[in-house]
C-alpha atoms as a PDB file:
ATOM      1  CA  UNK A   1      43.344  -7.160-189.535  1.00  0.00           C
ATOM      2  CA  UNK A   2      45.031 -10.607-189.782  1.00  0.00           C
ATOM      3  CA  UNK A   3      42.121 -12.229-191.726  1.00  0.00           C
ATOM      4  CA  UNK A   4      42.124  -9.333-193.989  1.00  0.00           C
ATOM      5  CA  UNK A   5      45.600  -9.921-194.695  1.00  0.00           C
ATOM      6  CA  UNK A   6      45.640 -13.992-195.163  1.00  0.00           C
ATOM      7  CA  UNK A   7      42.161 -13.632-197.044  1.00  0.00           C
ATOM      8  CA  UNK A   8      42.064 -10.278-199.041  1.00  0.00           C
ATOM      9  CA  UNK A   9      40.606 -10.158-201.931  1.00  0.00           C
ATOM     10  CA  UNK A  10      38.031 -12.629-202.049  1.00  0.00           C
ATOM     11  CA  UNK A  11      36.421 -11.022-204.759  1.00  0.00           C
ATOM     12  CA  UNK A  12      39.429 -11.605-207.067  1.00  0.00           C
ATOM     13  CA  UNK A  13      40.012 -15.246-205.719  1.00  0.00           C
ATOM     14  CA  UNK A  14      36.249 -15.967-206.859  1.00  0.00           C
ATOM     15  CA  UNK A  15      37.050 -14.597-210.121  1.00  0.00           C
ATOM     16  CA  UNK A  16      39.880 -16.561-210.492  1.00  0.00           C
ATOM     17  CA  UNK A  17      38.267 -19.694-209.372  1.00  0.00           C
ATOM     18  CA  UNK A  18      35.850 -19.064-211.919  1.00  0.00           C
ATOM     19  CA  UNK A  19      39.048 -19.137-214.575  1.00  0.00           C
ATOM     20  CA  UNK A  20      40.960 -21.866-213.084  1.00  0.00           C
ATOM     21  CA  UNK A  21      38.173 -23.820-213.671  1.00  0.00           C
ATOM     22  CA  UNK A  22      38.036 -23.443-217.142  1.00  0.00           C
ATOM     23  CA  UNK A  23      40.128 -25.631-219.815  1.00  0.00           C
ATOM     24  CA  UNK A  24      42.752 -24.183-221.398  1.00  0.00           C
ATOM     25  CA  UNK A  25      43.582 -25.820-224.465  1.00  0.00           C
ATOM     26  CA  UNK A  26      42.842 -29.253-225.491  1.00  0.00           C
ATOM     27  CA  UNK A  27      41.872 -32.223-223.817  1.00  0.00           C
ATOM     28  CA  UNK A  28      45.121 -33.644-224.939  1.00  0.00           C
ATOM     29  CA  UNK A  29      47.546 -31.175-223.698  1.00  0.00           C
ATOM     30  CA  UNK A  30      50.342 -32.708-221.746  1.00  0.00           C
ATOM     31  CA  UNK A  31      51.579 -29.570-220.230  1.00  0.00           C
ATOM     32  CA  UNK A  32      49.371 -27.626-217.915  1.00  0.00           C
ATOM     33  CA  UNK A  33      47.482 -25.036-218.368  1.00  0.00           C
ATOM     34  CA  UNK A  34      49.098 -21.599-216.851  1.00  0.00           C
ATOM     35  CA  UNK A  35      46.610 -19.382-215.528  1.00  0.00           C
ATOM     36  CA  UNK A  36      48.809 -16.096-214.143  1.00  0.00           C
ATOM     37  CA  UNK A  37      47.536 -13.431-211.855  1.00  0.00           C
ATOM     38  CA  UNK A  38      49.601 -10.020-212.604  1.00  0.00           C
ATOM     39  CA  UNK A  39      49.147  -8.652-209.058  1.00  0.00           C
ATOM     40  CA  UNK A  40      48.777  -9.500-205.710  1.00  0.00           C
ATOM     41  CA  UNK A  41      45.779 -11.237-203.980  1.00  0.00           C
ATOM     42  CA  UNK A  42      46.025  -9.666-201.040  1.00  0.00           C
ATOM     43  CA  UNK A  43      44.741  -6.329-199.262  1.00  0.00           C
ATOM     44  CA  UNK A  44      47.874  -5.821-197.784  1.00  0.00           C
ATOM     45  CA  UNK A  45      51.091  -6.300-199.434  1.00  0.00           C
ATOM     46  CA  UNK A  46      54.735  -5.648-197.604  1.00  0.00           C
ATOM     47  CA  UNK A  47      58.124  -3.676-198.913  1.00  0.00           C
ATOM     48  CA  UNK A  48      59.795  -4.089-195.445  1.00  0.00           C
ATOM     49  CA  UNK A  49      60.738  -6.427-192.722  1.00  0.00           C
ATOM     50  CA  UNK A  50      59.717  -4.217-190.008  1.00  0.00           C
ATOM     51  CA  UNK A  51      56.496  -4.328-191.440  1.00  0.00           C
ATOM     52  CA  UNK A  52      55.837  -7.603-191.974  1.00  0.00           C
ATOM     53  CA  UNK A  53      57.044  -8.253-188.468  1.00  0.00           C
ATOM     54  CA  UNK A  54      54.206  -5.731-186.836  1.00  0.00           C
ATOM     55  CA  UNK A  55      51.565  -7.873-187.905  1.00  0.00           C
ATOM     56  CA  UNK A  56      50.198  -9.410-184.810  1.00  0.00           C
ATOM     57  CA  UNK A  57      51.489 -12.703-184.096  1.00  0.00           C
ATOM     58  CA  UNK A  58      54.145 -12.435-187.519  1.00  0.00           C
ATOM     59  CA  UNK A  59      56.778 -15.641-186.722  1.00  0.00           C
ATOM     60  CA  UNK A  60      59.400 -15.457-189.007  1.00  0.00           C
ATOM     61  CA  UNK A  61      62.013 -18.961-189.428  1.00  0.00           C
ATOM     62  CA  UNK A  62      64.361 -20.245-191.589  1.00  0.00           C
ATOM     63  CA  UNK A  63      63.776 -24.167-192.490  1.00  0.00           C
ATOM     64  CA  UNK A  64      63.698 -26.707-195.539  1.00  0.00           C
ATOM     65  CA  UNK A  65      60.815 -27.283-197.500  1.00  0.00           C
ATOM     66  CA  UNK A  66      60.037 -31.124-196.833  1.00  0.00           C
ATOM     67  CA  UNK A  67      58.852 -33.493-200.091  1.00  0.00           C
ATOM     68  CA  UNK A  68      55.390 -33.723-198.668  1.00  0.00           C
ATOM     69  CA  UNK A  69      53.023 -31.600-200.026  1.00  0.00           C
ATOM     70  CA  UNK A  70      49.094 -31.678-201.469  1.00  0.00           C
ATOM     71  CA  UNK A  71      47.424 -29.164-203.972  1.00  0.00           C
ATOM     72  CA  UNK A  72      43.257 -29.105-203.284  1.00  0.00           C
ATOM     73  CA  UNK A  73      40.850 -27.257-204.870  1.00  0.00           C
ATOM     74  CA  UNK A  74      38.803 -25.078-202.321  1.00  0.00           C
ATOM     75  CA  UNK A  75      35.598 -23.199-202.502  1.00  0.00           C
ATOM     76  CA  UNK A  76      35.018 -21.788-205.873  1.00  0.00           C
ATOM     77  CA  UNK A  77      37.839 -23.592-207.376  1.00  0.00           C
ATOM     78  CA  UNK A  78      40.538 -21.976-206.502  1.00  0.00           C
ATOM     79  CA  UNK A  79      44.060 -24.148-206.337  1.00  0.00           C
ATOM     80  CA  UNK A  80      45.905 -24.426-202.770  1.00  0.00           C
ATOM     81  CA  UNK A  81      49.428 -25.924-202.270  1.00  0.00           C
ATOM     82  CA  UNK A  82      50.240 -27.336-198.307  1.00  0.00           C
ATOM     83  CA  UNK A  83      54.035 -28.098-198.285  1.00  0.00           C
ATOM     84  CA  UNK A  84      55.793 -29.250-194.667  1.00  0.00           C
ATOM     85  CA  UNK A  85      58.445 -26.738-193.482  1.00  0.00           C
ATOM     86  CA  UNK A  86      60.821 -28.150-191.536  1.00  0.00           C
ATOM     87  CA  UNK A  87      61.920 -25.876-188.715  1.00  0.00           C
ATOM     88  CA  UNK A  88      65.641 -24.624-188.331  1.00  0.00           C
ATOM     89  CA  UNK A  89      65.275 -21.825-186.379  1.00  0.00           C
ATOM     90  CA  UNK A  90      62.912 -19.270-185.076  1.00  0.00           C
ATOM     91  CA  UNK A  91      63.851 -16.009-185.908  1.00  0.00           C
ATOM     92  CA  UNK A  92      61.526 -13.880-184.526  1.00  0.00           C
ATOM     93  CA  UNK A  93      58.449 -14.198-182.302  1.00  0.00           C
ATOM     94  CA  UNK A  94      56.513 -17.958-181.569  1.00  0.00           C
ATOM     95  CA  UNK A  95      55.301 -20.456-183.544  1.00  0.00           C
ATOM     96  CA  UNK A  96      52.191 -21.762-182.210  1.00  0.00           C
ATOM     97  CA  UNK A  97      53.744 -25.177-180.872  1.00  0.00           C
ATOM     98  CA  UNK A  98      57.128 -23.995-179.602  1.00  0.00           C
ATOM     99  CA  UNK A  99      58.393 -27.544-180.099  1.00  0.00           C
ATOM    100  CA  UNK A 100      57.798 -27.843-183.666  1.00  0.00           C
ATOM    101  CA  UNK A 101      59.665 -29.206-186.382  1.00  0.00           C
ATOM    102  CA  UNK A 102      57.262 -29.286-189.221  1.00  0.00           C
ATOM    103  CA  UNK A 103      54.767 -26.865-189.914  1.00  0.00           C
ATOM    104  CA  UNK A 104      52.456 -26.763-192.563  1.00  0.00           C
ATOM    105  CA  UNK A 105      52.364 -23.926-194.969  1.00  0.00           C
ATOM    106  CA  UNK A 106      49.770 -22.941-197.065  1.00  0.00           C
ATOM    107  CA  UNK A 107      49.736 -20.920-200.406  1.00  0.00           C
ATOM    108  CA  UNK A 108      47.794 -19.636-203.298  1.00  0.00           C
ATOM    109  CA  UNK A 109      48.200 -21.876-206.826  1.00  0.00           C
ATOM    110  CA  UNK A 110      49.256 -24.858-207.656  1.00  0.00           C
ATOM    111  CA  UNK A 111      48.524 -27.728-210.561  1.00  0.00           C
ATOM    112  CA  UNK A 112      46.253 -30.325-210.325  1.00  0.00           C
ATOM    113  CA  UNK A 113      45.733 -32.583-213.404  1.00  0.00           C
ATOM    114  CA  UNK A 114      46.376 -30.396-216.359  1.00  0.00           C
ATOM    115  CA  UNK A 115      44.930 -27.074-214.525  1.00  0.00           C
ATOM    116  CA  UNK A 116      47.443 -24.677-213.033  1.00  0.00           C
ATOM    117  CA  UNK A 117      47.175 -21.447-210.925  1.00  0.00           C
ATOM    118  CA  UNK A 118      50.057 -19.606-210.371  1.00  0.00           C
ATOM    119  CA  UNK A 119      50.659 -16.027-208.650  1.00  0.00           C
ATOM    120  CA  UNK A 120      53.001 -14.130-210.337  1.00  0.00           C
ATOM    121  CA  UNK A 121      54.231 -12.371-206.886  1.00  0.00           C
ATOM    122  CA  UNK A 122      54.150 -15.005-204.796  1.00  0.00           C
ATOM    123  CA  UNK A 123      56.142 -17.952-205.758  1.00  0.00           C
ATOM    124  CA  UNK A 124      55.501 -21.567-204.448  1.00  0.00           C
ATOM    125  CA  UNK A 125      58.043 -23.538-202.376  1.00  0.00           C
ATOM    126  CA  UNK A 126      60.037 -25.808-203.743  1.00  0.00           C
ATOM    127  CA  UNK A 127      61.108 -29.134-202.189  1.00  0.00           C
ATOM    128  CA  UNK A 128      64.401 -28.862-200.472  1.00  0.00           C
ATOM    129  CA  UNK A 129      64.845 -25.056-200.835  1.00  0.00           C
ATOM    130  CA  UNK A 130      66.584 -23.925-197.355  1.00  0.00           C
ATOM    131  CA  UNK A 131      64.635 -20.393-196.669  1.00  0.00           C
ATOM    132  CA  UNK A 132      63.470 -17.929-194.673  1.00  0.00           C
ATOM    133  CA  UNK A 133      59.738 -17.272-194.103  1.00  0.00           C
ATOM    134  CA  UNK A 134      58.149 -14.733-192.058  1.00  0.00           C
ATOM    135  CA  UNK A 135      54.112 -16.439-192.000  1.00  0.00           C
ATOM    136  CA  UNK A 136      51.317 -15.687-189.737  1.00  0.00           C
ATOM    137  CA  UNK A 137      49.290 -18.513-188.093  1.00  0.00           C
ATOM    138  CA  UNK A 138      45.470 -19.346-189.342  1.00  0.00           C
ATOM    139  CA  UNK A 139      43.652 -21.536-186.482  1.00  0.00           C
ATOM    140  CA  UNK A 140      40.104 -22.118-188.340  1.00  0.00           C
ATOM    141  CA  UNK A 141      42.540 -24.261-190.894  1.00  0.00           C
ATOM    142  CA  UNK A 142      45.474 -25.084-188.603  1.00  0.00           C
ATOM    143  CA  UNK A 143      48.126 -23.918-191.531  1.00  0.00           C
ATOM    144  CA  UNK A 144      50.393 -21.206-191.606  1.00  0.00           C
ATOM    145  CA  UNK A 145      50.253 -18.317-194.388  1.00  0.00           C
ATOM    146  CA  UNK A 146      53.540 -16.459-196.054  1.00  0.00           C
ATOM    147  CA  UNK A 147      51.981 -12.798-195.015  1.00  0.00           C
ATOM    148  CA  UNK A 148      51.919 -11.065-197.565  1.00  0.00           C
ATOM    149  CA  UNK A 149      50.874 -13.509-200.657  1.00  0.00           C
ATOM    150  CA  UNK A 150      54.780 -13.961-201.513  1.00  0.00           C
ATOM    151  CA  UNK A 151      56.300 -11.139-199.557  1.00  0.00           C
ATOM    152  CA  UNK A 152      57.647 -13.215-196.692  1.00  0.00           C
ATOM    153  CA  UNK A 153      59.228 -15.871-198.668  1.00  0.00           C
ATOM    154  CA  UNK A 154      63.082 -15.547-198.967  1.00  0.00           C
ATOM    155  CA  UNK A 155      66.295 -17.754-199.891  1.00  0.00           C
ATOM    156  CA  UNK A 156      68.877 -19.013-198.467  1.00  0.00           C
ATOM    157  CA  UNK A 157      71.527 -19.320-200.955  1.00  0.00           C
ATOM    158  CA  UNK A 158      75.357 -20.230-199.448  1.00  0.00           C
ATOM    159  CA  UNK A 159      76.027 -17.042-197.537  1.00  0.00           C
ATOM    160  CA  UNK A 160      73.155 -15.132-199.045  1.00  0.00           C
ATOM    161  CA  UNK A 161      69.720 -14.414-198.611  1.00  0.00           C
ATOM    162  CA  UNK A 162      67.753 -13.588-201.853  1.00  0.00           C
ATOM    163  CA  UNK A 163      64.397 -12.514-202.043  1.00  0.00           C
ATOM    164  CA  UNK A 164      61.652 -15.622-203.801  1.00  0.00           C
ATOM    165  CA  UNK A 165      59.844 -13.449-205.795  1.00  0.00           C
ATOM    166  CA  UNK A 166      61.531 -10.109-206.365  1.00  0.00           C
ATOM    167  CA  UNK A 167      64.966 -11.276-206.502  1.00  0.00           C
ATOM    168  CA  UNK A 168      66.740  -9.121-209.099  1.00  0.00           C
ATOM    169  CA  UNK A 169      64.639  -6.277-208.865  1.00  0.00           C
ATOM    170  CA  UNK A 170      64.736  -2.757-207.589  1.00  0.00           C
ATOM    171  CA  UNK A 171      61.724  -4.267-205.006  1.00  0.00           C
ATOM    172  CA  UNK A 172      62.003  -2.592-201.523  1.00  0.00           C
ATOM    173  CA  UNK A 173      62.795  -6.420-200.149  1.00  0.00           C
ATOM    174  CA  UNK A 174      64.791  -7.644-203.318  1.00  0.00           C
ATOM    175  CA  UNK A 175      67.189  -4.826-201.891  1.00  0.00           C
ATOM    176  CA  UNK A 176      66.708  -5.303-198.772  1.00  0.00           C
ATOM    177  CA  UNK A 177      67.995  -9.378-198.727  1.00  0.00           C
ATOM    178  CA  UNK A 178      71.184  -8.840-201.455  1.00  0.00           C
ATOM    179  CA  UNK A 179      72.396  -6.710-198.308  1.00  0.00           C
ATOM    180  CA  UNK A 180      71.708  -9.573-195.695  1.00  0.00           C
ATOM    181  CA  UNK A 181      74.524 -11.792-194.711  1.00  0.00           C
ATOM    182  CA  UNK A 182      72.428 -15.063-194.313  1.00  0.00           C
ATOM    183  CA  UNK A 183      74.842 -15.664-190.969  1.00  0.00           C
ATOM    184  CA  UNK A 184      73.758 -12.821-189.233  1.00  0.00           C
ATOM    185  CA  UNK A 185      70.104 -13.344-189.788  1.00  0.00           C
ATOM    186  CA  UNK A 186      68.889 -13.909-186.231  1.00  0.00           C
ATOM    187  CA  UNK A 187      70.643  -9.992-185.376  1.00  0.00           C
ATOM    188  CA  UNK A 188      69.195  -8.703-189.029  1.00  0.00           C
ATOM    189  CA  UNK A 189      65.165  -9.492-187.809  1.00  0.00           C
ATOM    190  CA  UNK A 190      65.953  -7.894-183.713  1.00  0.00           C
ATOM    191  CA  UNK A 191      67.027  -5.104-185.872  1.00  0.00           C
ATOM    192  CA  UNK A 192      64.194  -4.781-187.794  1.00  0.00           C
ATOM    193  CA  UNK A 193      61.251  -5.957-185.221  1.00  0.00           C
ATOM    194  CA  UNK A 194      59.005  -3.116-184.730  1.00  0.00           C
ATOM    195  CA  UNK A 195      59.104  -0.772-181.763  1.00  0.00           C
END
């Protein structure tokens, strides 16, 4: 089930690969080429905590995003973006090394050169953001995922927690994080850990 999850929709990321790797525009084109996916990537996408925290192994923390980060172009072309996390907290379950304090995570899109892929549901992290993630662990590439495509991706803001992608929506989880005191996080995911 996890693979399915972290690697849905292979089909479509072949497709897009296929897109990405075309030019758009000129050759002289400072700006980067926007290639935007209208839906989600993924088999499986989440409009609850408690769901995102029954997949097995889920880990959910709140960190920084570090500076260091790397886009690469995989398989058929399609655009990856590795950013450090450093750890805060854990707020639910284990990460893999329980001592931690940067952890690689791993997401669809990015720009390289003048090519861009970006995920319309599933925002990229952005250096220095404080947030909260909840990301499942893949060991053939030794990276953590956001499960969901962009569902697990939340932010810190002050005393708030606001949802990455959905964040002024009606969204299940855009709801769900305006009525989150970011203080009380570590009670808010016992609350909603599955059964």
């Amino acid at each position: 089930m996890n693979k399915w999850i972290l690697f849905g929709g292979c089909a479509a990321l072949a497709a897009i690969g296929i897109v990405v790797g075309l030019w758009i525009g000129s050759a002289g084109d400072s700006e980067p080429a926007v290639v935007s996916v209208a839906e989600s990537l993924y088999d499986e996408t989440f409009d609850s905590l408690e769901g995102m925290l029954a997949v097995d192994d889920a880990v959910a923390i709140v960190g920084r995003v570090a500076s260091a980060y790397a886009t690469e172009r995989i398989g058929d072309g399609v655009l990856f973006t590795n950013r450090l996390v450093h750890v805060d907290q854990v707020l639910y379950g284990a990460l893999i090394d329980p001592q931690a304090k940067l952890i690689q995570v791993r997401q669809t899109g990015g720009t390289i050169g003048l090519e861009r892929l970006k995920i319309v549901d599933a925002r990229l992290l952005v250096h220095n953001e404080q947030v909260v993630l909840v990301l499942h662990y893949d060991p053939t590439l030794d990276v953590y995922w956001i499960i969901g495509g962009g569902d697990g991706h939340f932010l810190v803001d002050g005393a708030e927690l606001r949802h990455a992608n959905y964040d002024g929506t009606n969204h299940p989880l855009a709801a769900f994080a305006r009525g989150v005191d970011a203080k009380s996080l570590r009670s808010v995911f016992a609350e909603n850990a599955p059964d």
